[in-house]
PDB file of N, CA and C in Angstrom:
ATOM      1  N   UNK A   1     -15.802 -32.898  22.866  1.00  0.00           N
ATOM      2  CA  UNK A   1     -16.938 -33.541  22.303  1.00  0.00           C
ATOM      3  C   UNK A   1     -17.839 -32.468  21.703  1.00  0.00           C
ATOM      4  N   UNK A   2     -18.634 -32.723  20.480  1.00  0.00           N
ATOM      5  CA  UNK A   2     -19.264 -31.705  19.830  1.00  0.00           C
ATOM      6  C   UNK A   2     -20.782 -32.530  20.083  1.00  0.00           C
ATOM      7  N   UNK A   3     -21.748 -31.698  20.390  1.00  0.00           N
ATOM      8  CA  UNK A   3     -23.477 -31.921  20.449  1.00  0.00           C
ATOM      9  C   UNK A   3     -24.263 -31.253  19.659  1.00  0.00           C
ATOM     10  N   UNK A   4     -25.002 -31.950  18.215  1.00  0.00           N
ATOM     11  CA  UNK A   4     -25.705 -30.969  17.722  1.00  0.00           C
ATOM     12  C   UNK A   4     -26.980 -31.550  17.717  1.00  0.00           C
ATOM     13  N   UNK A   5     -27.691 -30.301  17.767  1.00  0.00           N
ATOM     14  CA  UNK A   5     -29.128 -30.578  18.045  1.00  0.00           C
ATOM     15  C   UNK A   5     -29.784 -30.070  16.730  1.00  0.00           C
ATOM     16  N   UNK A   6     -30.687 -30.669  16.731  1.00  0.00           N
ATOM     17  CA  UNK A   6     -31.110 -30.200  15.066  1.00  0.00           C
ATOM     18  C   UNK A   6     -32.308 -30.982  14.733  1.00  0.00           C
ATOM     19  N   UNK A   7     -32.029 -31.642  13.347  1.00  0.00           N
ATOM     20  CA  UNK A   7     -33.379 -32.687  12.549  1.00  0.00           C
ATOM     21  C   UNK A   7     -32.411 -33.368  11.464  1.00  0.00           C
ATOM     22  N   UNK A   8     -32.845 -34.691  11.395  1.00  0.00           N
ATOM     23  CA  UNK A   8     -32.331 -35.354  10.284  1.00  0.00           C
ATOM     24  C   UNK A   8     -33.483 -35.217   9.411  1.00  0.00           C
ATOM     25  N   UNK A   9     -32.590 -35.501   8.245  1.00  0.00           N
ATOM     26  CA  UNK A   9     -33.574 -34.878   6.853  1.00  0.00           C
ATOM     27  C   UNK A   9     -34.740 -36.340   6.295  1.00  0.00           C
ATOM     28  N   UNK A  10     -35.594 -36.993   5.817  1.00  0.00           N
ATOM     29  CA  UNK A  10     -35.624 -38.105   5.337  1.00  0.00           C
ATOM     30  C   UNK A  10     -35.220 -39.394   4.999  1.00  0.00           C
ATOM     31  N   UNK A  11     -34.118 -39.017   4.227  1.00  0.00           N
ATOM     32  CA  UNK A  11     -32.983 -39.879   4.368  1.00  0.00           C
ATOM     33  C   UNK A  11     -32.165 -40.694   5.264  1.00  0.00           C
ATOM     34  N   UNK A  12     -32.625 -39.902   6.274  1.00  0.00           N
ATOM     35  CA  UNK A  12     -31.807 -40.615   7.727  1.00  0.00           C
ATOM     36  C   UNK A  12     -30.821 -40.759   8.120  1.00  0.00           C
ATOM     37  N   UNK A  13     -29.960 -39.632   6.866  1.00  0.00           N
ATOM     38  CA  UNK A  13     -28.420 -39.532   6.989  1.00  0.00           C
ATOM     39  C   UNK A  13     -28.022 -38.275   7.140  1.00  0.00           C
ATOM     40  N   UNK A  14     -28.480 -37.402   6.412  1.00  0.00           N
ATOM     41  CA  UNK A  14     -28.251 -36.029   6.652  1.00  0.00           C
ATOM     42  C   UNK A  14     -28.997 -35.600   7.604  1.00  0.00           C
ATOM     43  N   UNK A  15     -29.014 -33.896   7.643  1.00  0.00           N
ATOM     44  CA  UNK A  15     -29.859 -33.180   8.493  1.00  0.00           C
ATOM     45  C   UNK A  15     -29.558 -31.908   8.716  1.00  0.00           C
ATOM     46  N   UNK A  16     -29.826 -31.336   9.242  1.00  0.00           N
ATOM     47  CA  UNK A  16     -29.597 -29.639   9.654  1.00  0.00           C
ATOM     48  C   UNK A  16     -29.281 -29.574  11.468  1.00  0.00           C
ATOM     49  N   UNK A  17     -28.164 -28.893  11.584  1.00  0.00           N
ATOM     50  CA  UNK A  17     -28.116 -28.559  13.148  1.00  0.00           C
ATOM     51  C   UNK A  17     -28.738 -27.067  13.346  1.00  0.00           C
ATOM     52  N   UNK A  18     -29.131 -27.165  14.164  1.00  0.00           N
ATOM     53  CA  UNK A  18     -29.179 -25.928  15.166  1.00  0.00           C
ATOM     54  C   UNK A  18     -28.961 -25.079  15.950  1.00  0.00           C
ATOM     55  N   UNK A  19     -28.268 -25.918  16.515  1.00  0.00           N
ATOM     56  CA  UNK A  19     -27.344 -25.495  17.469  1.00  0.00           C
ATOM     57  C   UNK A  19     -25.949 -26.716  17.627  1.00  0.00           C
ATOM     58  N   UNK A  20     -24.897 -25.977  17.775  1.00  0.00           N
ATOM     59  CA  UNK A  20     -23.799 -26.922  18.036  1.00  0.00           C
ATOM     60  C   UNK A  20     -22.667 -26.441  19.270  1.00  0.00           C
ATOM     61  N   UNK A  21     -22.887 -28.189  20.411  1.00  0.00           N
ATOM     62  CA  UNK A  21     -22.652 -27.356  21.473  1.00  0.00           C
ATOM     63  C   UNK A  21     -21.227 -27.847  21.923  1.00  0.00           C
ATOM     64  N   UNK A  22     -19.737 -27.108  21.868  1.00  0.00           N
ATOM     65  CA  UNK A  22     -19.146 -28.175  22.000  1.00  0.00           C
ATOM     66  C   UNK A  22     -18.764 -28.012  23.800  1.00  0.00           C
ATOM     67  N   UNK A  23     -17.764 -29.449  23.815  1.00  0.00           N
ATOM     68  CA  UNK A  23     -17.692 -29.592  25.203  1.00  0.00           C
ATOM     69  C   UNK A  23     -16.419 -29.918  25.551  1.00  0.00           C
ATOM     70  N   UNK A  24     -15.594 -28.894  26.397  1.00  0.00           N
ATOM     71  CA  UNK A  24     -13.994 -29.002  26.707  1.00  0.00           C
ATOM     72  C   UNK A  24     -13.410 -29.707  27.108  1.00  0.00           C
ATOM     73  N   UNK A  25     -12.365 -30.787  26.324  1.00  0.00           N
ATOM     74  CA  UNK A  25     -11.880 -31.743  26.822  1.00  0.00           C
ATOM     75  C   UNK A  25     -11.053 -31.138  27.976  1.00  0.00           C
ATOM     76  N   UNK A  26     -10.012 -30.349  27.840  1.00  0.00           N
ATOM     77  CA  UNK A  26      -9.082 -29.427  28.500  1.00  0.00           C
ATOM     78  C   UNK A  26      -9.427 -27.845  28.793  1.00  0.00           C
ATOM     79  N   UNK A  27      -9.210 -27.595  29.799  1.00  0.00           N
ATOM     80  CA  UNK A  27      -9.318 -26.035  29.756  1.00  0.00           C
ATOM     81  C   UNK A  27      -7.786 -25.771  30.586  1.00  0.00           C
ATOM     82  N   UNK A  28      -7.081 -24.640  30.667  1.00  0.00           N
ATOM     83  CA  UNK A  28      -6.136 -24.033  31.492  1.00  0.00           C
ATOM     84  C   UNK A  28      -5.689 -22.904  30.438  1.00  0.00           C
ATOM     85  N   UNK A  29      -4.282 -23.031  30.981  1.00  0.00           N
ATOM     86  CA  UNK A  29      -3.419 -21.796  30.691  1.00  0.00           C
ATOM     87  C   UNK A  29      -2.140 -22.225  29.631  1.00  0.00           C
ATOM     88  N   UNK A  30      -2.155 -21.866  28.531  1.00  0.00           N
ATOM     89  CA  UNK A  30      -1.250 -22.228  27.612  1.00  0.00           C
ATOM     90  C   UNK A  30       0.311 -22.026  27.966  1.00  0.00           C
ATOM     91  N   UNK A  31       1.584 -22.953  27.920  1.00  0.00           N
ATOM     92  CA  UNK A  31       2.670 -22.946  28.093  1.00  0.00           C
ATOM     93  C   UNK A  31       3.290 -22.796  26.877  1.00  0.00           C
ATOM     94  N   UNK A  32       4.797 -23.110  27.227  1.00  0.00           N
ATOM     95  CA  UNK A  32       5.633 -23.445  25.964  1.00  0.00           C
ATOM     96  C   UNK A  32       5.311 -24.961  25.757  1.00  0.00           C
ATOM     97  N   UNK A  33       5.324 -24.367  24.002  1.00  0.00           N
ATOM     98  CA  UNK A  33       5.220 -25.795  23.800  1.00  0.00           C
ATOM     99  C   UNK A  33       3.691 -25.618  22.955  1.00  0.00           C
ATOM    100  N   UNK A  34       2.987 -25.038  23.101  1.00  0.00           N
ATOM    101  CA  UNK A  34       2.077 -25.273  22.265  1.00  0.00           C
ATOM    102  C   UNK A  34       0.810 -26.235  23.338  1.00  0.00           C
ATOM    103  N   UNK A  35       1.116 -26.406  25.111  1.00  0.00           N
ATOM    104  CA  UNK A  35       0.632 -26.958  25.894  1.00  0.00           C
ATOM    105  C   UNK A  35      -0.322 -26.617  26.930  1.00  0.00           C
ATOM    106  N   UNK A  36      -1.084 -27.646  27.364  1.00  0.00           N
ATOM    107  CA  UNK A  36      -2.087 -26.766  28.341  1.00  0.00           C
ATOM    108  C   UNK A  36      -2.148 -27.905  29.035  1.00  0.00           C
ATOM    109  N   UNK A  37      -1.644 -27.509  30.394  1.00  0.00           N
ATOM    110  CA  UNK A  37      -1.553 -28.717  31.230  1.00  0.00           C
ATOM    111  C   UNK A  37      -1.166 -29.866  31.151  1.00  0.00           C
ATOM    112  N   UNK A  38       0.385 -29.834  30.330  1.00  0.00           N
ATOM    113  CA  UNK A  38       1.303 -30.763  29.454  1.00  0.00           C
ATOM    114  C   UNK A  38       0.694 -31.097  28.728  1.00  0.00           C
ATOM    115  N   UNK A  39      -0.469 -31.096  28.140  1.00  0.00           N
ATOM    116  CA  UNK A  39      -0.964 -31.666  27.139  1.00  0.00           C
ATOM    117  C   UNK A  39      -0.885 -30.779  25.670  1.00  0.00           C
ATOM    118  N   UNK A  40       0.000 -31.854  25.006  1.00  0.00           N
ATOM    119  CA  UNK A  40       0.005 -30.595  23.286  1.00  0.00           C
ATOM    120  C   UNK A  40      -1.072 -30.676  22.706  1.00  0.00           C
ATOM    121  N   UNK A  41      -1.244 -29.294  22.156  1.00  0.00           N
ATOM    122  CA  UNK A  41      -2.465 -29.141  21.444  1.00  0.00           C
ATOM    123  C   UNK A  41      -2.089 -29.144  20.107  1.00  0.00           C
ATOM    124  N   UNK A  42      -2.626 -29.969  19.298  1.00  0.00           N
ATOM    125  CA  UNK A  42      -2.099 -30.100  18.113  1.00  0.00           C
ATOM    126  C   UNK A  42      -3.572 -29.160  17.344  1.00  0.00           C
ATOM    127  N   UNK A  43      -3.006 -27.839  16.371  1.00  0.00           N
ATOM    128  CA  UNK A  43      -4.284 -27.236  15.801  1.00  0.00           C
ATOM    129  C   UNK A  43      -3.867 -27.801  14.619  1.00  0.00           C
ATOM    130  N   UNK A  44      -5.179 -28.049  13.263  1.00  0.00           N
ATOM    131  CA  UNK A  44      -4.421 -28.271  12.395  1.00  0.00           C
ATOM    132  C   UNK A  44      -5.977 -27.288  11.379  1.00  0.00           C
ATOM    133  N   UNK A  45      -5.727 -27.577   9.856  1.00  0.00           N
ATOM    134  CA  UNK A  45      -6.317 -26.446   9.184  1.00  0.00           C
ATOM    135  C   UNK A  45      -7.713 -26.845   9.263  1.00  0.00           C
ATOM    136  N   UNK A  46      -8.405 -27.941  10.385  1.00  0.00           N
ATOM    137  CA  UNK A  46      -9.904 -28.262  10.345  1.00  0.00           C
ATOM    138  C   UNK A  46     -10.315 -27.206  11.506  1.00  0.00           C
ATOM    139  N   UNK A  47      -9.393 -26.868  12.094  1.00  0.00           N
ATOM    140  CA  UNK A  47      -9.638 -26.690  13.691  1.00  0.00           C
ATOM    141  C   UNK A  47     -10.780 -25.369  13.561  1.00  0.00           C
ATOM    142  N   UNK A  48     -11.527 -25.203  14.420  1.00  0.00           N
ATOM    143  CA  UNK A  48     -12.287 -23.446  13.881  1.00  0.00           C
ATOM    144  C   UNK A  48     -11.930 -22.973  15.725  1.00  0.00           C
ATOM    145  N   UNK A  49     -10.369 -21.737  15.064  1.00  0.00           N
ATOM    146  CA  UNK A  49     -10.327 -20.722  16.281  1.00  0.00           C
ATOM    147  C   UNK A  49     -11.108 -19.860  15.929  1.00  0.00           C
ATOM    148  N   UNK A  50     -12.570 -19.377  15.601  1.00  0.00           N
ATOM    149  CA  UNK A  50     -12.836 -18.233  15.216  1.00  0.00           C
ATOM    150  C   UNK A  50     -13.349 -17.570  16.735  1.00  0.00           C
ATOM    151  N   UNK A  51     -13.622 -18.206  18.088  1.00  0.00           N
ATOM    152  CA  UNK A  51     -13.383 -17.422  18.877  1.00  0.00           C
ATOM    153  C   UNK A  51     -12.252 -17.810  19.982  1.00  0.00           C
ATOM    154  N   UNK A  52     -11.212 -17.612  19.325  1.00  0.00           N
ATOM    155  CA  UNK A  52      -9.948 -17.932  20.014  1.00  0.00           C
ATOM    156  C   UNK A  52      -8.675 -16.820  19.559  1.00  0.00           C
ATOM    157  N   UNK A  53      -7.746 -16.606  20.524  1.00  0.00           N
ATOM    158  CA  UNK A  53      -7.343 -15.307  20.176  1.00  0.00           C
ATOM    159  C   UNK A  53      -6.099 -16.092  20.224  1.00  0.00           C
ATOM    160  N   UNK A  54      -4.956 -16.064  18.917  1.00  0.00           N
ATOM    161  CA  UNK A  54      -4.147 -16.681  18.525  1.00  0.00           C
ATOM    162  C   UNK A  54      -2.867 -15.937  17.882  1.00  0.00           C
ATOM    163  N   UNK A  55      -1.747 -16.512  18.026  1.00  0.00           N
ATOM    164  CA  UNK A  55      -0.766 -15.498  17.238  1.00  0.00           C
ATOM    165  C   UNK A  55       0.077 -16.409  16.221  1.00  0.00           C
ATOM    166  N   UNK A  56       0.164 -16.001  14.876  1.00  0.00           N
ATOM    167  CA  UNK A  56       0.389 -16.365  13.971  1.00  0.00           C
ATOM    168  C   UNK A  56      -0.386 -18.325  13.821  1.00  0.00           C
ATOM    169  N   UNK A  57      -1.411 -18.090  14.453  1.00  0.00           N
ATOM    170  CA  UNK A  57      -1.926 -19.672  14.699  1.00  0.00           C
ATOM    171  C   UNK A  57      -1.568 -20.773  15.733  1.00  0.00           C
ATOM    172  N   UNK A  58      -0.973 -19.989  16.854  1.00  0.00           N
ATOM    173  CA  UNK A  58      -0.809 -20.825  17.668  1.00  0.00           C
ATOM    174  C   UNK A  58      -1.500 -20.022  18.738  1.00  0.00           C
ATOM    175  N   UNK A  59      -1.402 -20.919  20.111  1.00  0.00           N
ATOM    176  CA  UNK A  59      -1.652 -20.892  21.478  1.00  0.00           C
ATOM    177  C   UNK A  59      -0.758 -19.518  22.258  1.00  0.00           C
ATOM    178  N   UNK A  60      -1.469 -18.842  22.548  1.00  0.00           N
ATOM    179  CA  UNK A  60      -0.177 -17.315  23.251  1.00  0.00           C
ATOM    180  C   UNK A  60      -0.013 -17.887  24.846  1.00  0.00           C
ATOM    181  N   UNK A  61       1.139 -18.104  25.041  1.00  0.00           N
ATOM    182  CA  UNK A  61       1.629 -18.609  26.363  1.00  0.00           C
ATOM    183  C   UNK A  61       1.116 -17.251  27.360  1.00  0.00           C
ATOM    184  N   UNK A  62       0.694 -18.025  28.672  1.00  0.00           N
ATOM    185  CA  UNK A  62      -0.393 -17.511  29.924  1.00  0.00           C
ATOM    186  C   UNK A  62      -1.798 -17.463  29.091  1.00  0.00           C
ATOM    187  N   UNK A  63      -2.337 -16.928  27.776  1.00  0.00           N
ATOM    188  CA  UNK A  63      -2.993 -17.221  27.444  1.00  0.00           C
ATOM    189  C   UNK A  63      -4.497 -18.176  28.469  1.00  0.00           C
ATOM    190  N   UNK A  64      -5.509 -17.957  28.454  1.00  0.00           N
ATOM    191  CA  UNK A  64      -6.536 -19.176  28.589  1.00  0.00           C
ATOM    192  C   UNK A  64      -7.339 -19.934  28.116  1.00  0.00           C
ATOM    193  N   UNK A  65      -7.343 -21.219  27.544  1.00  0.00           N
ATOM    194  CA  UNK A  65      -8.173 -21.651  26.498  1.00  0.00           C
ATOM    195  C   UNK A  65      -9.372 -22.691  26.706  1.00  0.00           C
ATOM    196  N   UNK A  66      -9.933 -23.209  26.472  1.00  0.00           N
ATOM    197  CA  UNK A  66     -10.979 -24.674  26.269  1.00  0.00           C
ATOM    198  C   UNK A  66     -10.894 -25.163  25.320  1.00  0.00           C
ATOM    199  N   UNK A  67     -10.362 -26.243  25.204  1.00  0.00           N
ATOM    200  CA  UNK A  67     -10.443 -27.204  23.938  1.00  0.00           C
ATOM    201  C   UNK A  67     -10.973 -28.177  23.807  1.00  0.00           C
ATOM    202  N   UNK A  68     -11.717 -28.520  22.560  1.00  0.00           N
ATOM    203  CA  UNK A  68     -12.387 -29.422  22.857  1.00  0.00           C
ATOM    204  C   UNK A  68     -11.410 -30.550  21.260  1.00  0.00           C
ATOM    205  N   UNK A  69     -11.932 -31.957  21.189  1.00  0.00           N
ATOM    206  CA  UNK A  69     -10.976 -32.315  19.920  1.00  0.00           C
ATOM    207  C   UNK A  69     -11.071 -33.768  20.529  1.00  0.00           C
ATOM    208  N   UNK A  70     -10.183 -34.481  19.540  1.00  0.00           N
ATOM    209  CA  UNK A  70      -9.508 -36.240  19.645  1.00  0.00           C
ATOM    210  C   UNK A  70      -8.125 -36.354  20.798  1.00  0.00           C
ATOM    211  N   UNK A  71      -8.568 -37.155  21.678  1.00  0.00           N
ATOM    212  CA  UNK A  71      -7.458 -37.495  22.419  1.00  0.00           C
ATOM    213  C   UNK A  71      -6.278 -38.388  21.680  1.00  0.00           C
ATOM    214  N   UNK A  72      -5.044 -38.106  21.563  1.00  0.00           N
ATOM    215  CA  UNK A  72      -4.105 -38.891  20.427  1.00  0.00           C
ATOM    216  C   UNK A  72      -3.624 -40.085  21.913  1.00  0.00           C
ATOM    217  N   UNK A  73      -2.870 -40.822  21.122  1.00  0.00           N
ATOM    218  CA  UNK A  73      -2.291 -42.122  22.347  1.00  0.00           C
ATOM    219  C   UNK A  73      -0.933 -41.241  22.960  1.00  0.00           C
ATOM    220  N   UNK A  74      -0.441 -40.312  22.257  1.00  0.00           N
ATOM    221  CA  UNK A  74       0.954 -39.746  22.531  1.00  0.00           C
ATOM    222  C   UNK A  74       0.879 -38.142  23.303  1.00  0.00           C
ATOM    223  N   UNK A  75      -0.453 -38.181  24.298  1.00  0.00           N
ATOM    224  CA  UNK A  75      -0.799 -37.159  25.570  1.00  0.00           C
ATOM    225  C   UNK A  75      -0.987 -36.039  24.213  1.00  0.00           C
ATOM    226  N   UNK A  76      -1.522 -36.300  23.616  1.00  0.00           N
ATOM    227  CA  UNK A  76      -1.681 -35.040  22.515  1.00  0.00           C
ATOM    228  C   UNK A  76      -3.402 -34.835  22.241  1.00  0.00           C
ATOM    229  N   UNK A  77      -3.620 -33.513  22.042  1.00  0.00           N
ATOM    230  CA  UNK A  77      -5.511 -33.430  21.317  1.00  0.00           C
ATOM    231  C   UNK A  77      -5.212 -32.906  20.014  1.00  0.00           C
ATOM    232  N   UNK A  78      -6.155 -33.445  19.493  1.00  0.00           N
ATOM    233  CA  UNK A  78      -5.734 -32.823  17.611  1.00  0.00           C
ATOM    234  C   UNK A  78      -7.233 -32.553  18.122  1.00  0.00           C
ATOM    235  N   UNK A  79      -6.860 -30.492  18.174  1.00  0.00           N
ATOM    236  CA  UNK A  79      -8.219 -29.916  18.686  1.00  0.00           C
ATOM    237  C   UNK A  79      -9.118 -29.838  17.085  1.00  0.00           C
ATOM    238  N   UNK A  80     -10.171 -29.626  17.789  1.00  0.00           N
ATOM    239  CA  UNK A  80     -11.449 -29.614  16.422  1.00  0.00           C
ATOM    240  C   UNK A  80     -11.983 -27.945  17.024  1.00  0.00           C
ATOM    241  N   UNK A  81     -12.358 -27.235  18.439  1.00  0.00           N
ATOM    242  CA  UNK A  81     -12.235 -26.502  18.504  1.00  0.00           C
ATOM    243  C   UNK A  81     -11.894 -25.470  19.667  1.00  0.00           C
ATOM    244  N   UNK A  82     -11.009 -24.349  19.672  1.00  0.00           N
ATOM    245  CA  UNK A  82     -10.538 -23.855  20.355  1.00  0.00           C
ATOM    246  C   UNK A  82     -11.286 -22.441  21.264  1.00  0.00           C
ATOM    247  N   UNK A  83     -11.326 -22.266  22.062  1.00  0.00           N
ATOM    248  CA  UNK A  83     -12.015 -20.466  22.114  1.00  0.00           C
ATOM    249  C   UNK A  83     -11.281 -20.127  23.801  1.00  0.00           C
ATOM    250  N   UNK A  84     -11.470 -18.964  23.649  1.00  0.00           N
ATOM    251  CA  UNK A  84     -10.739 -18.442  24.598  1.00  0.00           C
ATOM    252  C   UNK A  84     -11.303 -18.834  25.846  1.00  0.00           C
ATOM    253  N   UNK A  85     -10.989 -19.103  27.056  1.00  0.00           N
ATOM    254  CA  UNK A  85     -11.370 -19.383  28.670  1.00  0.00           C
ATOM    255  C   UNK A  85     -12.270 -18.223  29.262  1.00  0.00           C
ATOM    256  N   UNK A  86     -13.567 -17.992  28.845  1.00  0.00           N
ATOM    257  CA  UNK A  86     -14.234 -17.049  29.329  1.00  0.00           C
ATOM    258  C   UNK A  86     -15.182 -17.064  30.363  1.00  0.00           C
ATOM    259  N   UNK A  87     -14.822 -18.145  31.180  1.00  0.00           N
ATOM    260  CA  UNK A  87     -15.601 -18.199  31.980  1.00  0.00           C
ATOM    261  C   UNK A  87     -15.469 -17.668  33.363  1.00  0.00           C
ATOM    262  N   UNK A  88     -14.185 -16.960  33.318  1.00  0.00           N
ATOM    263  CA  UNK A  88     -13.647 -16.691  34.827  1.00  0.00           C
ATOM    264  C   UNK A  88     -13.126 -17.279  35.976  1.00  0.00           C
ATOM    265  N   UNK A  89     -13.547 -18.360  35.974  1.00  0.00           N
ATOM    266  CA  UNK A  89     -13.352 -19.392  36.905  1.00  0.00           C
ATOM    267  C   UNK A  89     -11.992 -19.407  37.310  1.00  0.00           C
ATOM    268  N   UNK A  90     -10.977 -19.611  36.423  1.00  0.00           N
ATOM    269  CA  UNK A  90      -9.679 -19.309  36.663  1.00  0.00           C
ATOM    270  C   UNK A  90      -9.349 -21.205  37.320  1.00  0.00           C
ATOM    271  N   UNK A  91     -10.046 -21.823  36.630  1.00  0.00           N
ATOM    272  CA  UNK A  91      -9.685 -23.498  36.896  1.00  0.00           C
ATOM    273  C   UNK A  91      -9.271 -24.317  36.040  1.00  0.00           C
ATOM    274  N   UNK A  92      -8.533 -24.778  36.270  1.00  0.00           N
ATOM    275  CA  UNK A  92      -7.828 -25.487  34.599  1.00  0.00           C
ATOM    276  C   UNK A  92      -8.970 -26.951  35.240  1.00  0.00           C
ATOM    277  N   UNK A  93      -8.914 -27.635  34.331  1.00  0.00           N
ATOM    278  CA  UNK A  93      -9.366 -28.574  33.936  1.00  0.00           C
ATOM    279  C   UNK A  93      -9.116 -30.256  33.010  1.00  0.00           C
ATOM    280  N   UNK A  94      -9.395 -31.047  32.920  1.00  0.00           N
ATOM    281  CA  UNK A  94      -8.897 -31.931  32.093  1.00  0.00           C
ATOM    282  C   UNK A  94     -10.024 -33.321  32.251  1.00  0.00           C
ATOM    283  N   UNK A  95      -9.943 -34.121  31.263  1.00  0.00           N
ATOM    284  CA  UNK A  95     -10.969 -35.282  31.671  1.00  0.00           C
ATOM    285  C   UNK A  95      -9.908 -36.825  31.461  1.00  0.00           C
ATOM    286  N   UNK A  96     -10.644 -37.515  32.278  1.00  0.00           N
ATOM    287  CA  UNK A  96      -8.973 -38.198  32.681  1.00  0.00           C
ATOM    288  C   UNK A  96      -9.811 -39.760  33.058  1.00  0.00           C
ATOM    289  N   UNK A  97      -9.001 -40.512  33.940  1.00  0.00           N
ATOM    290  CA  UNK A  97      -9.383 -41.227  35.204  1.00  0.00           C
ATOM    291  C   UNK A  97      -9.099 -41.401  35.820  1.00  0.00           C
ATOM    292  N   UNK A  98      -9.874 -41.172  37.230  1.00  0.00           N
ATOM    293  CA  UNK A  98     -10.148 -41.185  38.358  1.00  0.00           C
ATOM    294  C   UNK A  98      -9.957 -43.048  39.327  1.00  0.00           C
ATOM    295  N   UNK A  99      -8.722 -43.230  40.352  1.00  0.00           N
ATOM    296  CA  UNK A  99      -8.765 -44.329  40.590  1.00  0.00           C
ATOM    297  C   UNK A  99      -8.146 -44.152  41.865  1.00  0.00           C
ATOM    298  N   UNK A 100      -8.775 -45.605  42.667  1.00  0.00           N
ATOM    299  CA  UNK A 100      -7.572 -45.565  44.040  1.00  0.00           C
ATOM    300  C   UNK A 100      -6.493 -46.278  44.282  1.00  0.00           C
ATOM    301  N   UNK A 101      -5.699 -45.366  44.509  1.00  0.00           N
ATOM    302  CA  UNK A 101      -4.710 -45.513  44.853  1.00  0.00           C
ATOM    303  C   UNK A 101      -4.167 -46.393  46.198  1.00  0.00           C
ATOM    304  N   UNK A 102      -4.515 -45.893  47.222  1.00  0.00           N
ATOM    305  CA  UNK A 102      -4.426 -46.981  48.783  1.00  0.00           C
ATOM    306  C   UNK A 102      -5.584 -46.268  50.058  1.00  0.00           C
ATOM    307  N   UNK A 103      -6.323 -46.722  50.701  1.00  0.00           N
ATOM    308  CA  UNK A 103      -7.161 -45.933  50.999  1.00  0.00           C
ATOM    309  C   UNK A 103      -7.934 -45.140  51.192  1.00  0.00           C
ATOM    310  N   UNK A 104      -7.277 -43.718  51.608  1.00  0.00           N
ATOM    311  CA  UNK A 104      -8.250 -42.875  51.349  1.00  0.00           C
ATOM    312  C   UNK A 104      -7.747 -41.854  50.208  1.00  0.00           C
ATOM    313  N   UNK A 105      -7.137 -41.884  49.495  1.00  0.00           N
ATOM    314  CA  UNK A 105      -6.049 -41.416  48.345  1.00  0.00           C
ATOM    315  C   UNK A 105      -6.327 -41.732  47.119  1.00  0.00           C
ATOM    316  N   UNK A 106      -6.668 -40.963  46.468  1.00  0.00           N
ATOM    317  CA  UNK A 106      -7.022 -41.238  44.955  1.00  0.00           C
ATOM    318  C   UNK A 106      -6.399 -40.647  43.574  1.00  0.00           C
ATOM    319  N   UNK A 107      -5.943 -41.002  42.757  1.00  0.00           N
ATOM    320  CA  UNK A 107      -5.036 -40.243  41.661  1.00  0.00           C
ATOM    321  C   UNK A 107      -6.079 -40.082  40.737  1.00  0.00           C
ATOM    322  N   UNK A 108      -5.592 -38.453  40.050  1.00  0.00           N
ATOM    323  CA  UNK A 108      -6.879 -38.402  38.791  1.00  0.00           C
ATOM    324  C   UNK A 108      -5.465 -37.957  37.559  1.00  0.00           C
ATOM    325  N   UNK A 109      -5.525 -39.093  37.127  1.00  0.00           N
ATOM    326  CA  UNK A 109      -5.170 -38.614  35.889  1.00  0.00           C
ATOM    327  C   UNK A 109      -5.163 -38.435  34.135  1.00  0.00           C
ATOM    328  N   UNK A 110      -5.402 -37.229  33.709  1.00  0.00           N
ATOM    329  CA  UNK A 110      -5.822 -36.547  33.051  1.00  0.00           C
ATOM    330  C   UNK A 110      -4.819 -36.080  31.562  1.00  0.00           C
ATOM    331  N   UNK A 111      -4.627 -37.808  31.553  1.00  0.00           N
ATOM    332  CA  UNK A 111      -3.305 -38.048  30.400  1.00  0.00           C
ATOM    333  C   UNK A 111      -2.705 -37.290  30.475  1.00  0.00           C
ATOM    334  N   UNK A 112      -1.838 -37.214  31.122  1.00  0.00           N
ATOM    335  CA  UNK A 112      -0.251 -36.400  31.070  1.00  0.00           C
ATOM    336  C   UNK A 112       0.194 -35.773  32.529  1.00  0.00           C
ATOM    337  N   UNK A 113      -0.945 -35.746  33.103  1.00  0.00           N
ATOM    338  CA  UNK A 113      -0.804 -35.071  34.286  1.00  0.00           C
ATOM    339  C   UNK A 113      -1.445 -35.437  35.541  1.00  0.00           C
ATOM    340  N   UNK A 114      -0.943 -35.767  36.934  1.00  0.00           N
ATOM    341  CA  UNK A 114      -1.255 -36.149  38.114  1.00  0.00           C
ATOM    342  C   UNK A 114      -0.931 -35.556  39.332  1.00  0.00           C
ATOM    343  N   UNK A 115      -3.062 -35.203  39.693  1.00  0.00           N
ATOM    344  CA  UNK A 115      -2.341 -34.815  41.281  1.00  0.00           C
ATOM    345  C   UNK A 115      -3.184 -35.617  42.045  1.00  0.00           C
ATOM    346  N   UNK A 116      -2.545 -35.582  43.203  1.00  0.00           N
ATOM    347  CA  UNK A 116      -2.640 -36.077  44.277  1.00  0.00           C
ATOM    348  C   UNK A 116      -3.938 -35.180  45.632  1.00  0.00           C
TER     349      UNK A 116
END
């Protein structure tokens, strides 16, 4: 998801940002496949890696990334933008839903992927 903060102009259509904040659908560790936590990352020529460290335009497997972008129906993100995992944390991540399962047991899953 992208947040910009800014001013709309008169018009009430345009405006100027200020800041633009985006927000990681996925974060982990890039696989084969072009994947991060089974999920393919589809980059395409809108995407801005300008702080993302990439080889010949793709994802470098072990790699760590945050992506933020469109969830596709086929476990895919057609990212909007990419940057490297700098936060240290060393936690992959994903946004999903959260449901119960049978008592005290709950599955979170995070299109493509489920734990327990």
């Amino acid at each position: 998801m992208v947040s910009l903060h800014g001013s709309l102009n008169d018009d009430g259509v345009s405006g100027t940002a200020d800041e633009v904040d985006y927000e990681a659908e996925i974060e982990g560790a890039a696989d084969s496949g072009g994947k991060i936590n089974g999920v393919t990352i589809l980059i395409t020529m809108d995407t801005n890696v300008t702080h993302a460290t990439l080889t010949n335009g793709a994802l470098i497997i072990g790699f760590r990334y945050e992506v933020s972008g469109f969830w596709l129906g086929d476990n895919s993100i057609e990212a909007t933008f990419i940057k490297d995992d700098d936060d240290g944390d060393l936690v992959d991540r994903g946004k999903g839903i959260c449901r119960r399962t049978h008592q005290r047991k709950y599955a979170y899953r995070a299109w493509g992927y489920l734990h327990l």
